[in-house]
Protein backbone atom coordinates (compact mmCIF):
# COMPACT_ATOMS: atom_id res chain seq x y z
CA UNK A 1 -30.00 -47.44 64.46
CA UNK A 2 -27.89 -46.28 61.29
CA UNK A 3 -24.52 -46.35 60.92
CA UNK A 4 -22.87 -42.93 61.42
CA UNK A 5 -22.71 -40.86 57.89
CA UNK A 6 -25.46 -43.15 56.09
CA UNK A 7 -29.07 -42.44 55.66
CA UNK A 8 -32.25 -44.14 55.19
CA UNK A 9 -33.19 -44.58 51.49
CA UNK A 10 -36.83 -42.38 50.88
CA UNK A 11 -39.44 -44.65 50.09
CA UNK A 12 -39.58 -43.58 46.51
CA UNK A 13 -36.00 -44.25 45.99
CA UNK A 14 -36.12 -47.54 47.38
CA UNK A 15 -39.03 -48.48 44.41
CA UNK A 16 -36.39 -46.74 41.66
CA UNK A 17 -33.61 -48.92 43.08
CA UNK A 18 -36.13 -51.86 42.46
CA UNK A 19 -36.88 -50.96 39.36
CA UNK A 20 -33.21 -50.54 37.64
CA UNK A 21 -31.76 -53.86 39.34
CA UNK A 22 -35.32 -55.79 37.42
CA UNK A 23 -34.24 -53.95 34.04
CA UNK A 24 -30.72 -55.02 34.14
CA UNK A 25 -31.98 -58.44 35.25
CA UNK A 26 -33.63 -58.67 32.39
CA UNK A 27 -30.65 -57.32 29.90
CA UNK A 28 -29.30 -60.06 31.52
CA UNK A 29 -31.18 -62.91 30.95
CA UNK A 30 -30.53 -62.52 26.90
CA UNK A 31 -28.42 -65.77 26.16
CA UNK A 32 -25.23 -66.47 24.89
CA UNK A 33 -26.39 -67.79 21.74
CA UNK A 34 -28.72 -65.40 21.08
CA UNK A 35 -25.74 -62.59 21.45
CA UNK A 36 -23.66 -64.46 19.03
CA UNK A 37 -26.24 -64.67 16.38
CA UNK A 38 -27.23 -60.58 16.80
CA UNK A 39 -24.12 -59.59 17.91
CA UNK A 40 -23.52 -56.10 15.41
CA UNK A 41 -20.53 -57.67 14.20
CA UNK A 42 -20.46 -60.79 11.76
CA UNK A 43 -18.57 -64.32 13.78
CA UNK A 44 -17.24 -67.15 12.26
CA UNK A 45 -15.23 -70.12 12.99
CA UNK A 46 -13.55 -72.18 10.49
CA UNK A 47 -11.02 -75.50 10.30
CA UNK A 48 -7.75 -75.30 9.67
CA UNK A 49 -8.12 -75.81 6.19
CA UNK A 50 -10.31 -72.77 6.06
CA UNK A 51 -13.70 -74.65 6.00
CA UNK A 52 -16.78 -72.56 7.81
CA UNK A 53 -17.41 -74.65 11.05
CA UNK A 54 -20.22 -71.64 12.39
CA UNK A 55 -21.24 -68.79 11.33
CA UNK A 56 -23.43 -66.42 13.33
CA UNK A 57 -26.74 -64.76 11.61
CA UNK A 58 -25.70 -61.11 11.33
CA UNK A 59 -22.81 -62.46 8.61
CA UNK A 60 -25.29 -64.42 7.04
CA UNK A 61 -27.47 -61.94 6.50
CA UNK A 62 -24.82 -59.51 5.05
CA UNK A 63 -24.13 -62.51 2.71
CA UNK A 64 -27.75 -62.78 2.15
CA UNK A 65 -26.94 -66.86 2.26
CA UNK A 66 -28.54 -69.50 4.82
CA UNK A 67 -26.55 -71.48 7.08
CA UNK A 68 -26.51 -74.62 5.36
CA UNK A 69 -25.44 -73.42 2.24
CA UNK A 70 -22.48 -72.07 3.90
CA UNK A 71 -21.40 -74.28 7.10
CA UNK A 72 -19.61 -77.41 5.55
CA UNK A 73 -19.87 -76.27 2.22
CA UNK A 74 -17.49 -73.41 1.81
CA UNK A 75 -13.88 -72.09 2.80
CA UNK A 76 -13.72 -68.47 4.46
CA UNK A 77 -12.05 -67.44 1.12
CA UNK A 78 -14.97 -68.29 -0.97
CA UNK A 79 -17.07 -65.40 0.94
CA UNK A 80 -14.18 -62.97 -0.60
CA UNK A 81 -14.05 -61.25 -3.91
CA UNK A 82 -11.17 -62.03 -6.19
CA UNK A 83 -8.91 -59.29 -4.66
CA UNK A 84 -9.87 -60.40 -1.08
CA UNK A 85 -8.73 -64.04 -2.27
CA UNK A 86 -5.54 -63.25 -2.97
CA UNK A 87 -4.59 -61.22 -0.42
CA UNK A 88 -5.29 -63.66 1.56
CA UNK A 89 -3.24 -66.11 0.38
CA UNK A 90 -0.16 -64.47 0.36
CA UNK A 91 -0.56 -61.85 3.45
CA UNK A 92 -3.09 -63.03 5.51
CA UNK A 93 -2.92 -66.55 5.94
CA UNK A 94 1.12 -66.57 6.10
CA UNK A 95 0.83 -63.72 9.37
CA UNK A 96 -2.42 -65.64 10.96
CA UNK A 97 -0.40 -69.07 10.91
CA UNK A 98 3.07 -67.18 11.44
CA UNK A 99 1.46 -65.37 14.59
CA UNK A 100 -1.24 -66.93 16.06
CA UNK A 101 -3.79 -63.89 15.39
CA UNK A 102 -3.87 -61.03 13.13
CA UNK A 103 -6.48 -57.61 13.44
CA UNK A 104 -7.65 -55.25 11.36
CA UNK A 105 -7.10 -56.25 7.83
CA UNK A 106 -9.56 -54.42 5.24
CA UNK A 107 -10.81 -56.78 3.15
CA UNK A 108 -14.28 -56.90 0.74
CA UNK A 109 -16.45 -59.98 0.94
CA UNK A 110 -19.15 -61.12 -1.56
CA UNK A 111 -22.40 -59.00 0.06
CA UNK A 112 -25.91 -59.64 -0.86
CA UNK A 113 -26.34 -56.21 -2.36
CA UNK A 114 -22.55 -56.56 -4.38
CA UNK A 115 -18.99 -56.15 -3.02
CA UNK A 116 -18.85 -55.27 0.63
CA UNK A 117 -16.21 -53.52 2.79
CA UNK A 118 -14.84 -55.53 5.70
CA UNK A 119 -12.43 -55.21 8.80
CA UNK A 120 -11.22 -59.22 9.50
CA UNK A 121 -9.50 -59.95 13.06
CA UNK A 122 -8.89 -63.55 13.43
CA UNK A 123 -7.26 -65.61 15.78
CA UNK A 124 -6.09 -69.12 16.13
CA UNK A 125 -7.50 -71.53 19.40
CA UNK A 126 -5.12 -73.75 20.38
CA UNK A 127 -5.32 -77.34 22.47
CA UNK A 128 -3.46 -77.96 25.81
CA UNK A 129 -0.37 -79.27 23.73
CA UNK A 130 -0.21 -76.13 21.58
CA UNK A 131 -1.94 -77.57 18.80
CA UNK A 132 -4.13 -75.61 16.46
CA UNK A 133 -7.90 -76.75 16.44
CA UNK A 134 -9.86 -73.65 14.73
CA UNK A 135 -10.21 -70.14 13.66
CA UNK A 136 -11.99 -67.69 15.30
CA UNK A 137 -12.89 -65.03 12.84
CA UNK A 138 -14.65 -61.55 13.31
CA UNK A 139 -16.05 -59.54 10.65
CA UNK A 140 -16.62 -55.93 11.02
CA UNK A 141 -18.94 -53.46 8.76
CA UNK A 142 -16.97 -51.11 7.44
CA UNK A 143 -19.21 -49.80 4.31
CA UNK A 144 -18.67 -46.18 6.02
CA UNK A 145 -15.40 -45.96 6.68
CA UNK A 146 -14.74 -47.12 3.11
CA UNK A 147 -16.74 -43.98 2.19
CA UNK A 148 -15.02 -42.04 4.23
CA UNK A 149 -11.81 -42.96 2.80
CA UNK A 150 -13.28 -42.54 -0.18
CA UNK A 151 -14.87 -39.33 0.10
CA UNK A 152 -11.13 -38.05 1.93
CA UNK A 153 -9.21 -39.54 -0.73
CA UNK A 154 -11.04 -37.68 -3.39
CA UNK A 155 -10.85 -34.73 -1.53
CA UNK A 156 -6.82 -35.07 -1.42
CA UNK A 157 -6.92 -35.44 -5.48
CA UNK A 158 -8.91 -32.64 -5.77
CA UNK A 159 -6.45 -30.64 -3.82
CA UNK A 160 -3.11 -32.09 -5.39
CA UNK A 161 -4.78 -31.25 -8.42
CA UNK A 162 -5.39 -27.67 -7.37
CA UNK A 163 -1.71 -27.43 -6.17
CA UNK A 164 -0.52 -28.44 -9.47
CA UNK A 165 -2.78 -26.16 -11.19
CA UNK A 166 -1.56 -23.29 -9.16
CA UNK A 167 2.09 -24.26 -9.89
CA UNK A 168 1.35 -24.46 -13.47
CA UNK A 169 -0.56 -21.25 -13.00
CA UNK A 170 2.43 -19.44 -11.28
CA UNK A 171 5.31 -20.78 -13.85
CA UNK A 172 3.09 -19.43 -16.80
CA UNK A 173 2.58 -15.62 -14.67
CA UNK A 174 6.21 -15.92 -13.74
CA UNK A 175 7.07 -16.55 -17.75
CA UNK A 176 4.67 -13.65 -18.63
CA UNK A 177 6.48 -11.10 -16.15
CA UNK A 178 9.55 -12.00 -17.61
CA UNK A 179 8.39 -11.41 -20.91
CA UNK A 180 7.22 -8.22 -19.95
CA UNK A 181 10.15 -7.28 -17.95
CA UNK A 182 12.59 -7.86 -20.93
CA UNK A 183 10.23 -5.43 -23.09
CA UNK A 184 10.69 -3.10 -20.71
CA UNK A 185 15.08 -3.24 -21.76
CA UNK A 186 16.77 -3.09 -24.70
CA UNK A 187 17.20 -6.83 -26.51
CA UNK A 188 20.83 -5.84 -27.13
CA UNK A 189 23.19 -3.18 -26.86
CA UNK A 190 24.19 -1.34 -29.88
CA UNK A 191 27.87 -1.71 -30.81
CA UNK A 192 28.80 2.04 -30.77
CA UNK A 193 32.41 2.88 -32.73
CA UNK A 194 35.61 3.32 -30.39
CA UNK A 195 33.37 2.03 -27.38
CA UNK A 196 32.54 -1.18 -25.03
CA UNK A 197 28.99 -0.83 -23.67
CA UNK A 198 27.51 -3.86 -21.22
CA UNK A 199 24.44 -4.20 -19.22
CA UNK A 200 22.80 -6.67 -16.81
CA UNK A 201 19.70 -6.78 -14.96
CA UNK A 202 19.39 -8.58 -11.27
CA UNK A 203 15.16 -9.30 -11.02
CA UNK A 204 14.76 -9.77 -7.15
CA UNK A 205 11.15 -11.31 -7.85
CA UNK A 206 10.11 -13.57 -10.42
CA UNK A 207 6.62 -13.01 -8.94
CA UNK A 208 7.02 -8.81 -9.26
CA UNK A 209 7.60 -6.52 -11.95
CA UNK A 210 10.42 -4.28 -11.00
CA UNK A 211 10.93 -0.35 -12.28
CA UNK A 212 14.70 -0.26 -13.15
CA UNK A 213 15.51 0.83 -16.78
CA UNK A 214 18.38 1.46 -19.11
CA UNK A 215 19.10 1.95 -22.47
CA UNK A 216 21.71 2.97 -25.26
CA UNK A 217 20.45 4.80 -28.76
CA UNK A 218 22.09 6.67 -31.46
CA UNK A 219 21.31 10.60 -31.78
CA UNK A 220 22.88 11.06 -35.12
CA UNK A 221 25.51 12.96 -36.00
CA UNK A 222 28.11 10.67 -34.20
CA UNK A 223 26.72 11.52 -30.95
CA UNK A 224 24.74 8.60 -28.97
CA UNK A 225 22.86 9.06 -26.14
CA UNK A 226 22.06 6.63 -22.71
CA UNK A 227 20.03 6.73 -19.60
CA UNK A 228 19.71 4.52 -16.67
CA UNK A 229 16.50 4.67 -14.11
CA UNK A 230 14.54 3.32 -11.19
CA UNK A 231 10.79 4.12 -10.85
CA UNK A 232 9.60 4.11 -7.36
CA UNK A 233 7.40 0.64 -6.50
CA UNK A 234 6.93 -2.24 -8.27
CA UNK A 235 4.72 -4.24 -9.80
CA UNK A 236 2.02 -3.49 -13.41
CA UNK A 237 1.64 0.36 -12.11
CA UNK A 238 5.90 0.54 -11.76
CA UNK A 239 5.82 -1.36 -15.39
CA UNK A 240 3.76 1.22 -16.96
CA UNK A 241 5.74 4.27 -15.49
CA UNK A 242 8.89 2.63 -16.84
CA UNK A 243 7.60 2.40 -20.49
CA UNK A 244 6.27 6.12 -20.46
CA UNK A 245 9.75 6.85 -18.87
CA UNK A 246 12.04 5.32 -21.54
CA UNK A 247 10.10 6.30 -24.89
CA UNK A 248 9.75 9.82 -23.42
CA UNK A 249 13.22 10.24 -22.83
CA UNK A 250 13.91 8.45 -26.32
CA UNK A 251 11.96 10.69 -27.82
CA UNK A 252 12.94 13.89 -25.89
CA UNK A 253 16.30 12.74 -26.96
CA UNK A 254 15.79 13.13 -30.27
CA UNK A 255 14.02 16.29 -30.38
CA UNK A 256 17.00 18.27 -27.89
CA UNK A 257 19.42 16.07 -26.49
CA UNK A 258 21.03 18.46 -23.27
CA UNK A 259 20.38 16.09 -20.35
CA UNK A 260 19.25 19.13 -18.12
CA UNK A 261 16.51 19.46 -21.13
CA UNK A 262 15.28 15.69 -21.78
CA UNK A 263 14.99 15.29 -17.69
CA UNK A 264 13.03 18.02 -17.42
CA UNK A 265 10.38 17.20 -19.73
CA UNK A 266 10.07 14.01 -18.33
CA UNK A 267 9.23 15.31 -14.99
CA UNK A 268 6.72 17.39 -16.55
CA UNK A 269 5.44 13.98 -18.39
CA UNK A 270 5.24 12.03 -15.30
CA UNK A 271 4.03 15.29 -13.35
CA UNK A 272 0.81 15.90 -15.74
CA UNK A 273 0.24 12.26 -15.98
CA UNK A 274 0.27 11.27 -12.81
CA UNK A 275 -0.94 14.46 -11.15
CA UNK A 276 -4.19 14.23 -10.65
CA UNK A 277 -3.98 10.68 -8.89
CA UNK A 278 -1.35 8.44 -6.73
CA UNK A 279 1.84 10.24 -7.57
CA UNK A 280 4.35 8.64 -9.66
CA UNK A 281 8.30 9.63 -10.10
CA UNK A 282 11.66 7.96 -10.65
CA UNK A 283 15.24 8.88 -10.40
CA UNK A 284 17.70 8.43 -13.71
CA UNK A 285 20.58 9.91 -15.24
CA UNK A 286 20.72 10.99 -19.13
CA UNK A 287 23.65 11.77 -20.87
CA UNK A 288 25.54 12.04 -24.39
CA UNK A 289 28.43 10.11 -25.63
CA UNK A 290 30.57 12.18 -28.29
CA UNK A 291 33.48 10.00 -29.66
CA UNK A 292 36.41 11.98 -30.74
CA UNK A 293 39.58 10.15 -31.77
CA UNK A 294 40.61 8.13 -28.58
CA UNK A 295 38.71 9.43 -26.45
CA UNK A 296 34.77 10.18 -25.23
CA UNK A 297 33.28 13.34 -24.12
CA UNK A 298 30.62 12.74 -21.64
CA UNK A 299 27.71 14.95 -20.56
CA UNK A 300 24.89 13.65 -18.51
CA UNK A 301 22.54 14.60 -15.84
CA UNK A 302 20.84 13.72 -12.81
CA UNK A 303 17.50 13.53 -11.19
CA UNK A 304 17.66 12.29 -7.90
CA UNK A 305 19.85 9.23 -8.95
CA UNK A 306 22.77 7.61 -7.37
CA UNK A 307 26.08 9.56 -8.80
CA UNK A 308 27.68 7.75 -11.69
CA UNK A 309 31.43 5.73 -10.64
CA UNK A 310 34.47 6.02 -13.17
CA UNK A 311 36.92 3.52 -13.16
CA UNK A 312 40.07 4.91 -14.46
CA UNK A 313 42.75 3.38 -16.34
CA UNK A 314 44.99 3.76 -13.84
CA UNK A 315 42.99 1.74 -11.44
CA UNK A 316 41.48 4.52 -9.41
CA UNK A 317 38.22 4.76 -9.06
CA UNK A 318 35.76 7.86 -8.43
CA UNK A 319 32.51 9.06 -7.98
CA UNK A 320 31.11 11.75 -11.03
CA UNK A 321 29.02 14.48 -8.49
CA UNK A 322 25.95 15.27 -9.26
CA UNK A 323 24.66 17.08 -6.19
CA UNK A 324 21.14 18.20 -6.14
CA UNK A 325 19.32 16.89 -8.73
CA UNK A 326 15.73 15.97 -7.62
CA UNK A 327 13.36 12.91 -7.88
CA UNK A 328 11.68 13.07 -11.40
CA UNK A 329 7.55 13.75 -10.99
CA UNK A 330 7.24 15.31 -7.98
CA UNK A 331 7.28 18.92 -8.40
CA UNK A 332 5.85 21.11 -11.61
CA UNK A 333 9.43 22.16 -11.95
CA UNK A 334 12.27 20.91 -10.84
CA UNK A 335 15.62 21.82 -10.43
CA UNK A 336 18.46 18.56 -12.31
CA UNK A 337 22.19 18.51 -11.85
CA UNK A 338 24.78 17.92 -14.81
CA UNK A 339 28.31 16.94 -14.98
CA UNK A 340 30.78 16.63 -17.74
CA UNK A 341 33.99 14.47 -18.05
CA UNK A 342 36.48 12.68 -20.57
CA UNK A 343 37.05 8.89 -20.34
CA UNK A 344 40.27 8.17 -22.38
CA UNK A 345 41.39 4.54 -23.02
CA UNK A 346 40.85 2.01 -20.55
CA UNK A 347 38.27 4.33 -18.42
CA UNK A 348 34.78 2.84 -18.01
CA UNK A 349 31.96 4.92 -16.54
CA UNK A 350 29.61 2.60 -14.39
CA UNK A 351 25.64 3.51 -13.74
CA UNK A 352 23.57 1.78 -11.23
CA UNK A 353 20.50 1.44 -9.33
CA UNK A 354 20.20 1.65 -5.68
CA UNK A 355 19.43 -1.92 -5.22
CA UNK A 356 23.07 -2.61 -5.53
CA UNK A 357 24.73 0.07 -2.88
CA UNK A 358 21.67 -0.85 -0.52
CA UNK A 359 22.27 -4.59 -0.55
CA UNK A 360 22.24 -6.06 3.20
CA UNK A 361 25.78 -7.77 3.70
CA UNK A 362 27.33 -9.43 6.98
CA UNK A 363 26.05 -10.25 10.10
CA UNK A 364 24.41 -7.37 11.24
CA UNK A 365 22.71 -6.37 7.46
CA UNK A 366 24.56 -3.43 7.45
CA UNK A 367 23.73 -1.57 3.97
CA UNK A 368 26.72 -2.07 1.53
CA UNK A 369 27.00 1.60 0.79
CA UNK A 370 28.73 3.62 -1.72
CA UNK A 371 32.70 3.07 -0.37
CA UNK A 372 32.42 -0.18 -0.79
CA UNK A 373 31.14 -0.11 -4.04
CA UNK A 374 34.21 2.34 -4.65
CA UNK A 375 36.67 0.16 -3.33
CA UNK A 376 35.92 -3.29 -5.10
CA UNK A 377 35.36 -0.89 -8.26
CA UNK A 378 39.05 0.21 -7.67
CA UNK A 379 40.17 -3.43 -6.95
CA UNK A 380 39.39 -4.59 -10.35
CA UNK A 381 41.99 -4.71 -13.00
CA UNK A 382 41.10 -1.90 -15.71
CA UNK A 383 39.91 -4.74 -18.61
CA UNK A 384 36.91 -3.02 -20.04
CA UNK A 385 32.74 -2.73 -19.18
CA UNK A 386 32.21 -5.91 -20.09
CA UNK A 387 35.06 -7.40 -17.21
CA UNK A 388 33.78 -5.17 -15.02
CA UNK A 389 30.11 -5.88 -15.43
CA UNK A 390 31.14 -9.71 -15.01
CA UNK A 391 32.34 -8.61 -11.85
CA UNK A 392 30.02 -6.86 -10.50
CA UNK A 393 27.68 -9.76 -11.15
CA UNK A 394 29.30 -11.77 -9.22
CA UNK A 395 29.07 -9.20 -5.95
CA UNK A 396 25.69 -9.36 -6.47
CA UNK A 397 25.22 -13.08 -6.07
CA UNK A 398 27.34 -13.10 -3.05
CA UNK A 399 24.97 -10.80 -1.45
CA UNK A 400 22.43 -13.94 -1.16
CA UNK A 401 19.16 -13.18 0.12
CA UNK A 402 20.72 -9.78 1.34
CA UNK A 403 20.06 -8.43 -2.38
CA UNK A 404 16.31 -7.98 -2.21
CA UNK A 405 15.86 -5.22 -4.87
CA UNK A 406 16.22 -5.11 -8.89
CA UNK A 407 19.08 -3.73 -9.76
CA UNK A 408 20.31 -2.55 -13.11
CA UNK A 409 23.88 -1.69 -14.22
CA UNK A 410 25.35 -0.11 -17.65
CA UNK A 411 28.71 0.39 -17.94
CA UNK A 412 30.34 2.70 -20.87
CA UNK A 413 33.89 2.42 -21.67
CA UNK A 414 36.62 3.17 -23.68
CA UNK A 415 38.68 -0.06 -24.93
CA UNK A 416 42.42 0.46 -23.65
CA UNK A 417 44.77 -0.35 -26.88
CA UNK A 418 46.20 -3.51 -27.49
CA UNK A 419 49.33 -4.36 -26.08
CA UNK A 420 52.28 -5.88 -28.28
CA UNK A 421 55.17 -7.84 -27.56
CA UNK A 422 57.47 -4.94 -27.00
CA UNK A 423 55.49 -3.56 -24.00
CA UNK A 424 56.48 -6.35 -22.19
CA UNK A 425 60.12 -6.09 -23.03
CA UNK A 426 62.58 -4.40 -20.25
């Protein structure tokens, strides 16, 4: 009778059963020596002093030496290269006889077939009483892990040197933009009689080209002329609408200088140009500057552009209106806004771009917005364009990472007169 829940064996099984237990018998019977001298893995035991006591076949034959030229004959050094040697000596041996044992350590030994990769764990056998008798040393191939270091080290260099080459690459495109971009402006401002002009530029990208634009030019006659843009986008297309846009207004300028006039035939530029493709436009205000005694008469016009501030001398501040006016480009014809007004001394009129009033500021990115471009406008002392351009350039770099457009400002003024020693007497 069986026991409840086993089963007689089939008689086939019972012959497979036979079979495996005879074939592991025989793995078996292989004997110890004959293990140590195939083992896959090079052994050797050495004295204290280093000298080879044993050494099994599979290290010999890496060696390509024969036993007796090796067992009593030679230290475990000798079967290392020159930088094996000493690393030995001052790493190795000092941690095997410090700890009793040490794994792992990549060394190269002296191979038949030249310099051979090696992984070395050795280990110290002790008597009873603690004393050291021998070293039991084993000796691992490690020709392809070397490659493999070698092959992933290489592969590191070659992309470090690709990273470096692409942050060469990007310093030299960011260098070239910046060229470009300063084409793109006037060098300098031109002094202009019984006036204080000053500019700046804020690039949000060293990596893009932006589309803001200024500029300041004589018209003859005593009369001088400015303008102040943005073309929509950004980038080599934006770049080339802001070139057409400046030397067309430069040159409409010259040939009739009413603002209403020169904006018009730059919309009918950009209009025919860009027509029959991707439409192209811009916003920017034109105007003339006629100097007369202490004073400035100004007449300018817009096209779609943010309204132009005037700081007054008497440290209000104000918005020129210029209702109306629409983006430059879009339509055949198209309808511009002008505006006229005086600044005596000490007024400044201030032109921007829209990166500045759409800044992100405060917790919740709120847009900064027009009144508060008013209000720190009217909080600065009446000193001149050049005070107030300073700063304005430093709102801008409180903005942070909340300023993420270009932004271009001109400022125009008239210089205040100098004030003597009596003006401060009471």
């Amino acid at each position: 009778m069986c026991r409840t829940g086993q089963s007689m064996p089939e008689p086939g099984e019972e012959q497979s059963v036979d079979a495996t237990d005879a074939a592991f018998t025989s793995l078996l019977e292989d004997s110890a020596e004959e293990l140590y001298e195939q083992a896959p893995c090079g052994y050797l035991s050495t004295l204290m002093d280093g000298t080879i006591a044993k050494i099994n076949a599979t290290l010999l034959d890496w060696l390509g030496l024969e036993g007796s030229q090796v067992v009593g004959r030679m230290r475990f050094t000798d079967l290392l290269t020159v930088g094996g040697k000493l690393y030995h000596e001052t790493h190795f041996a000092p941690l095997l006889q410090m700890k009793g044992e040490i794994s792992g350590i990549a060394l190269d030994i002296k191979g038949a077939a030249g310099r051979m990769p090696v992984l070395v764990t050795s280990k110290v056998k002790t008597s009873e009483d603690g004393e050291p008798l021998l070293v039991r040393t084993t000796v691992f191939d490690a020709r392809e892990r070397r490659a493999y270091e070698v092959e992933l080290l290489r592969g590191r260099q070659i992309a470090e040197e690709a990273r470096r080459q692409a942050e060469a690459d990007h310093v030299r495109l960011q260098e070239a933009l910046a060229v470009l971009q300063q084409s793109l402006l006037p060098a300098a401002l031109p002094a202009v009689p019984g006036l204080e002009a000053a500019s700046y530029y804020h690039t949000a990208s060293p990596d893009l080209l932006g589309g803001d634009f200024y500029d300041l030019f004589p018209l003859g006659t005593g009369r001088w002329a400015f303008f102040l843009g943005d073309v929509c986008g950004k980038g080599p297309q934006a770049a080339a609408v802001t070139s057409l846009a400046r030397y067309t207004l430069r040159a409409a300028a010259l040939h009739d200088p009413d603002p209403i006039t020169v904006l018009t035939t730059l919309n009918t530029v950009l209009h025919d140009r860009y027509a029959s493709g991707e439409s192209r436009y811009c916003t920017a205000i034109f105007g003339v500057l006629e100097p007369d005694g202490d004073h400035v008469d100004v007449h300018l016009a817009s096209g779609g552009h943010p309204s132009a501030l005037i700081q007054r001398a008497d440290g209000n501040a104000d918005y020129l209106p210029t209702p109306g006016g629409l983006l430059i480009g879009i339509l055949p014809q198209a309808p511009f806004t002008d505006a006229r007004t005086r600044l005596l001394p000490g007024d400044t009129l201030l032109l921007y771009t829209d990166g500045l009033t759409e800044a992100r500021t405060g917790p919740d990115r709120a847009l900064y917005g027009d009144d508060a471009l008013r209000t720190f406008t009217a909080s600065q002392t009446p000193a001149g364009s050049k005070a107030l351009i300073t700063a304005l350039t430093g709102l801008l770099a409180s903005f942070g990472d909340g300023l993420d457009d270009d932004t271009a400002l001109l400022a125009l003024g008239v210089p205040a007169p100098p004030t003597t020693g009596c003006d401060n007497l009471t």
